[in-house]
N, C-alpha and C. Protein backbone atom coordinates (compact mmCIF):
# COMPACT_ATOMS: atom_id res chain seq x y z
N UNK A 1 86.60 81.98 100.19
CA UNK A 1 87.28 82.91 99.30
C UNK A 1 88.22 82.13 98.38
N UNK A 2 88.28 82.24 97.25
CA UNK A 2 89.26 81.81 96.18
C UNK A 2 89.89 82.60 95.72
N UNK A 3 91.62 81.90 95.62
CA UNK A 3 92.59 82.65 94.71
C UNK A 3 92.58 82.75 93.07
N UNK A 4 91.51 82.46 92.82
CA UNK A 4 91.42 82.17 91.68
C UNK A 4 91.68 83.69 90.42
N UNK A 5 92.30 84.08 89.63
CA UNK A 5 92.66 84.73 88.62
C UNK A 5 91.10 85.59 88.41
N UNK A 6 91.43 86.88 88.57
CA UNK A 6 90.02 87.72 87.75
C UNK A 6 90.42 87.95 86.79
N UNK A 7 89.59 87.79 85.40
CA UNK A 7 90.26 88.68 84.05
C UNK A 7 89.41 90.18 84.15
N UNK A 8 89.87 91.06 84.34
CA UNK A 8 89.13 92.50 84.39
C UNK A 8 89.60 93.19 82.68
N UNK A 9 87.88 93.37 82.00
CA UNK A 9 88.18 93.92 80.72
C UNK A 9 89.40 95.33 80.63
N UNK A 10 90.25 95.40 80.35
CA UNK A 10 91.01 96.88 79.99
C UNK A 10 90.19 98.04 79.27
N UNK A 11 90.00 98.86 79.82
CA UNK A 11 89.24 100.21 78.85
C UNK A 11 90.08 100.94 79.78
N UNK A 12 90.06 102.32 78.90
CA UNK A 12 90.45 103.77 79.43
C UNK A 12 89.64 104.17 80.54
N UNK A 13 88.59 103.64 81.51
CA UNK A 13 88.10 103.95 82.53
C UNK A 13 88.08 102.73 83.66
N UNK A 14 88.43 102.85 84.45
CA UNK A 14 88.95 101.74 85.53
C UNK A 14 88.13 102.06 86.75
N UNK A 15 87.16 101.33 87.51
CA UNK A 15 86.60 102.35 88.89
C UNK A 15 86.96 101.22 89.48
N UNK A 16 87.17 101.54 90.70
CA UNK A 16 87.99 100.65 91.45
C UNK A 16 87.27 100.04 93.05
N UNK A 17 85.83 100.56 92.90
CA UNK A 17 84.65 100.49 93.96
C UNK A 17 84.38 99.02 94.19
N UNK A 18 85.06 97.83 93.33
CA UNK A 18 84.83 96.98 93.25
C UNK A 18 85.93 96.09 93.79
N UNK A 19 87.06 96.72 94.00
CA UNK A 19 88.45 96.36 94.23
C UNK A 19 88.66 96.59 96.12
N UNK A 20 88.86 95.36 96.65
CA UNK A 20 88.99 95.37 97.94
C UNK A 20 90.38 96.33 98.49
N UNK A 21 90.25 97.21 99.78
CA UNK A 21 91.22 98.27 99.28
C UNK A 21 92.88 97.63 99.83
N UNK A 22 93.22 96.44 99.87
CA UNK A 22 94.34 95.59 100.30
C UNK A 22 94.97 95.21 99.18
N UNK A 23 94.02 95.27 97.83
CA UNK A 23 94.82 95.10 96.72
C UNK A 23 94.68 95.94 95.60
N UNK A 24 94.69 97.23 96.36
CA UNK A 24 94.74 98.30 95.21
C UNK A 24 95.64 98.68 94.33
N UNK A 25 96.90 98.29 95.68
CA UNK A 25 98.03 98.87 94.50
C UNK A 25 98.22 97.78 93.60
N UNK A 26 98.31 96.51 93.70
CA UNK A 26 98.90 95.92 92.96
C UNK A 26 98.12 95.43 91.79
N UNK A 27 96.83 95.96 91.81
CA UNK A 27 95.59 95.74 90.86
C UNK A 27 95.49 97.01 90.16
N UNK A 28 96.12 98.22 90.44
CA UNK A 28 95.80 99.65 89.65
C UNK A 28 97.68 99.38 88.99
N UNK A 29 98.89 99.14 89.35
CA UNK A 29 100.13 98.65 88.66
C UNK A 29 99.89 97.56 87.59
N UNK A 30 98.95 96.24 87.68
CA UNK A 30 98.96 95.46 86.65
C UNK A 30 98.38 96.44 85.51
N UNK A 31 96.77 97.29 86.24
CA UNK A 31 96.14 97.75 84.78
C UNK A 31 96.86 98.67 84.28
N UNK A 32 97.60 99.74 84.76
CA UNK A 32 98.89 100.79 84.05
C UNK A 32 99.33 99.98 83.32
N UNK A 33 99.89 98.71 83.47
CA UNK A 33 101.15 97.84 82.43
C UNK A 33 100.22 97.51 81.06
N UNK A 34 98.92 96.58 81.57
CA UNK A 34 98.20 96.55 80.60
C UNK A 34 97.44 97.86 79.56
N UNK A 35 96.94 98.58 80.12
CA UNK A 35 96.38 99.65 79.34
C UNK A 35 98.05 100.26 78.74
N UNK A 36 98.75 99.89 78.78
CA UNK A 36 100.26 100.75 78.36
C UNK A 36 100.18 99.80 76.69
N UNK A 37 100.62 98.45 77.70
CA UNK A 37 100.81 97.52 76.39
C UNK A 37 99.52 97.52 75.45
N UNK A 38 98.22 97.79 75.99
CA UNK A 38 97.43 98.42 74.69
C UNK A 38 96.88 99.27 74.13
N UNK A 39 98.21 100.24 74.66
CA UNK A 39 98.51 101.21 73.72
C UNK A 39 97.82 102.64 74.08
N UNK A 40 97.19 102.73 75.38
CA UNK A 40 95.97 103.61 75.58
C UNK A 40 96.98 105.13 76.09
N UNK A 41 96.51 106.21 76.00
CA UNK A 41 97.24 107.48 75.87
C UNK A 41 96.46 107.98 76.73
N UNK A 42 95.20 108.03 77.29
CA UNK A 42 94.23 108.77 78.02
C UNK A 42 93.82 107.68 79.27
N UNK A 43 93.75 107.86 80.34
CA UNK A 43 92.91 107.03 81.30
C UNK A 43 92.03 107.73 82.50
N UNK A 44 90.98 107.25 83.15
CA UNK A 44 90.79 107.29 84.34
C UNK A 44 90.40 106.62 85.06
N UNK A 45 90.91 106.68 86.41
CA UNK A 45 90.40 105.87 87.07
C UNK A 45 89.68 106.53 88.51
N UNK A 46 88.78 105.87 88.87
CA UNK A 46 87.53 106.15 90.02
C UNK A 46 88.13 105.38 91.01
N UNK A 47 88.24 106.43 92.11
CA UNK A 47 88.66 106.36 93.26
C UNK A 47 87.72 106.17 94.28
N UNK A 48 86.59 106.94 94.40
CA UNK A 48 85.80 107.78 94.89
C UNK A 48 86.54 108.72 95.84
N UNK A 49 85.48 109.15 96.42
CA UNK A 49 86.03 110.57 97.40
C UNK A 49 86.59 110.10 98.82
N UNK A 50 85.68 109.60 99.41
CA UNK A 50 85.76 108.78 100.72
C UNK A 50 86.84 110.01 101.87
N UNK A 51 87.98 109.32 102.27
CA UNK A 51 88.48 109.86 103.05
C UNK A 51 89.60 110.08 102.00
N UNK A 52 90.23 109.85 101.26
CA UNK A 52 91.38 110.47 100.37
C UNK A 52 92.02 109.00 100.33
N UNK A 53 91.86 107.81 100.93
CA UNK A 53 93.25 106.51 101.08
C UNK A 53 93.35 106.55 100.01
N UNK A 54 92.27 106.03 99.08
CA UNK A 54 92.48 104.98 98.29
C UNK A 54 93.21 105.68 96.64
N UNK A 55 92.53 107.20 96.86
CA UNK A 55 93.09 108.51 95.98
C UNK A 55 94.97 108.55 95.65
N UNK A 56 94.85 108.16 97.20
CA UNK A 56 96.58 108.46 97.46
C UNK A 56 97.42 107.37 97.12
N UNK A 57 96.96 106.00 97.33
CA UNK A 57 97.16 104.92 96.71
C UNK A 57 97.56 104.95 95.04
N UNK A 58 96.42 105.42 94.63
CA UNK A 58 96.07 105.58 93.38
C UNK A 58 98.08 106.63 92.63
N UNK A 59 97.64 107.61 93.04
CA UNK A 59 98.67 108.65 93.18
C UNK A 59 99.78 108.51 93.21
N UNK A 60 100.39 107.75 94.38
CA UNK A 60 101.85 106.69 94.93
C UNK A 60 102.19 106.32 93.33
N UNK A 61 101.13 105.23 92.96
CA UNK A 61 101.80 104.75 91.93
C UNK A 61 101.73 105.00 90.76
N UNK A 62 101.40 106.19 90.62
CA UNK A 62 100.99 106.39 89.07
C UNK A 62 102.38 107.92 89.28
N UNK A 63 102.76 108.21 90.47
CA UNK A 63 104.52 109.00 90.51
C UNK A 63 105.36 108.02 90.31
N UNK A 64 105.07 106.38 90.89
CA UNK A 64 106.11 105.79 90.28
C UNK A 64 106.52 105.15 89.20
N UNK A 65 105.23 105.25 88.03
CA UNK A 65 105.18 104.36 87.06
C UNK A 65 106.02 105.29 85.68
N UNK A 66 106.74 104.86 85.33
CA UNK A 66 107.63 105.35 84.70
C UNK A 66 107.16 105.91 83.00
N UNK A 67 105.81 105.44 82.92
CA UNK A 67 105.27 105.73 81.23
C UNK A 67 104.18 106.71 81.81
N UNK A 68 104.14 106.86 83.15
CA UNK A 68 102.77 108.14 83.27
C UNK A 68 103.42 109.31 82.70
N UNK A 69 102.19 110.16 82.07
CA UNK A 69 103.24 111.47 81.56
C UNK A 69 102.73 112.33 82.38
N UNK A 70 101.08 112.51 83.14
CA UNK A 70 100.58 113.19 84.42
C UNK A 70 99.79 112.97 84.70
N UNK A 71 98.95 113.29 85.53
CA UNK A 71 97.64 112.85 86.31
C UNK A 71 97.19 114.20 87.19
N UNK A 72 95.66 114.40 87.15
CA UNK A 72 95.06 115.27 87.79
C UNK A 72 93.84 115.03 88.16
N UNK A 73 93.48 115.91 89.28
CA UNK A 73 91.86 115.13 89.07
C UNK A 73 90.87 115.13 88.20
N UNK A 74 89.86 114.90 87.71
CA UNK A 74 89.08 114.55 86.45
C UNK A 74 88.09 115.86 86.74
N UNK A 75 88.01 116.19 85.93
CA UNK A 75 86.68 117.37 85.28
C UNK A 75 85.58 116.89 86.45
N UNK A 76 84.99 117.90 86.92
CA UNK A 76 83.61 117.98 87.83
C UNK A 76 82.50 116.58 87.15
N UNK A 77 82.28 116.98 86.20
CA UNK A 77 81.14 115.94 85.08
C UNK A 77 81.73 114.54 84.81
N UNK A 78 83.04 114.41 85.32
CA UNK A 78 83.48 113.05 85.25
C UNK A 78 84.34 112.13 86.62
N UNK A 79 83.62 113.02 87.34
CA UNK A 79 84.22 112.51 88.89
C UNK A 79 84.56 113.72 89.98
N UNK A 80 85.24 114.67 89.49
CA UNK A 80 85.78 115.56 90.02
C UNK A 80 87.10 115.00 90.88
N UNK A 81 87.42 115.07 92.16
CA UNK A 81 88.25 114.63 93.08
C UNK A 81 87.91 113.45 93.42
N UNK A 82 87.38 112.29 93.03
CA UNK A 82 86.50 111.05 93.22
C UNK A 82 87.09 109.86 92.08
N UNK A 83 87.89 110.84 91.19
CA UNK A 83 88.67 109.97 90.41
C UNK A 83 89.83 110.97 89.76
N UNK A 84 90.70 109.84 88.70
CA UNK A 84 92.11 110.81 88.12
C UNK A 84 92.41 110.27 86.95
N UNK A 85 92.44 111.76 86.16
CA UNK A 85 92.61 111.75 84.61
C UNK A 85 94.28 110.99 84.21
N UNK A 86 94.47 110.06 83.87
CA UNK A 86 95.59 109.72 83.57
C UNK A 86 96.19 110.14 82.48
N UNK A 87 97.61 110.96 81.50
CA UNK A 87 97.99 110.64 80.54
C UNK A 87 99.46 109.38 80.61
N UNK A 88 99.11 108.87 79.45
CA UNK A 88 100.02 107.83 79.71
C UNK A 88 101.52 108.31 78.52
N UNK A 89 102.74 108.44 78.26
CA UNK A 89 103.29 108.37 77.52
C UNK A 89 103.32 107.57 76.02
């Protein structure tokens, strides 16, 4: 295993199926800062459904991030409860 730096592209859709779940929070807090600093007003991100952890994870920090303006779950056709519509301030 290497510590080596991932660059993950920034877009308004983030799925996180790829993200080991030990570094969720601190990998869904960098992309809030980044998608902030570029400028993005709309987000979501894919949780999936699973048992709810990684949802709640998700959730934790997007109550503590101080430029979220709300979050809900995403439209049926775009995840439903499996991911969350971000607005950003």
């Amino acid at each position: 295993m290497s510590d080596e730096l991932v660059r993950i592209p920034i877009t308004d859709v983030f799925d996180l199926h790829t993200v080991p779940p030990r570094d969720v929070k601190p990998v869904v807090e960098a992309y809030l800062e980044e998608a902030h600093k570029l400028g993005f007003k709309a987000l979501r991100i894919i949780h999936g459904r699973g048992i709810g952890a990684q949802r709640e994870i998700v959730r934790g920090v997007l109550a503590k991030t101080e430029f979220v303006e709300s979050f809900r779950d995403a439209p049926a056709e775009a995840g439903g409860w499996g991911a969350t519509m971000v607005t950003l301030r």
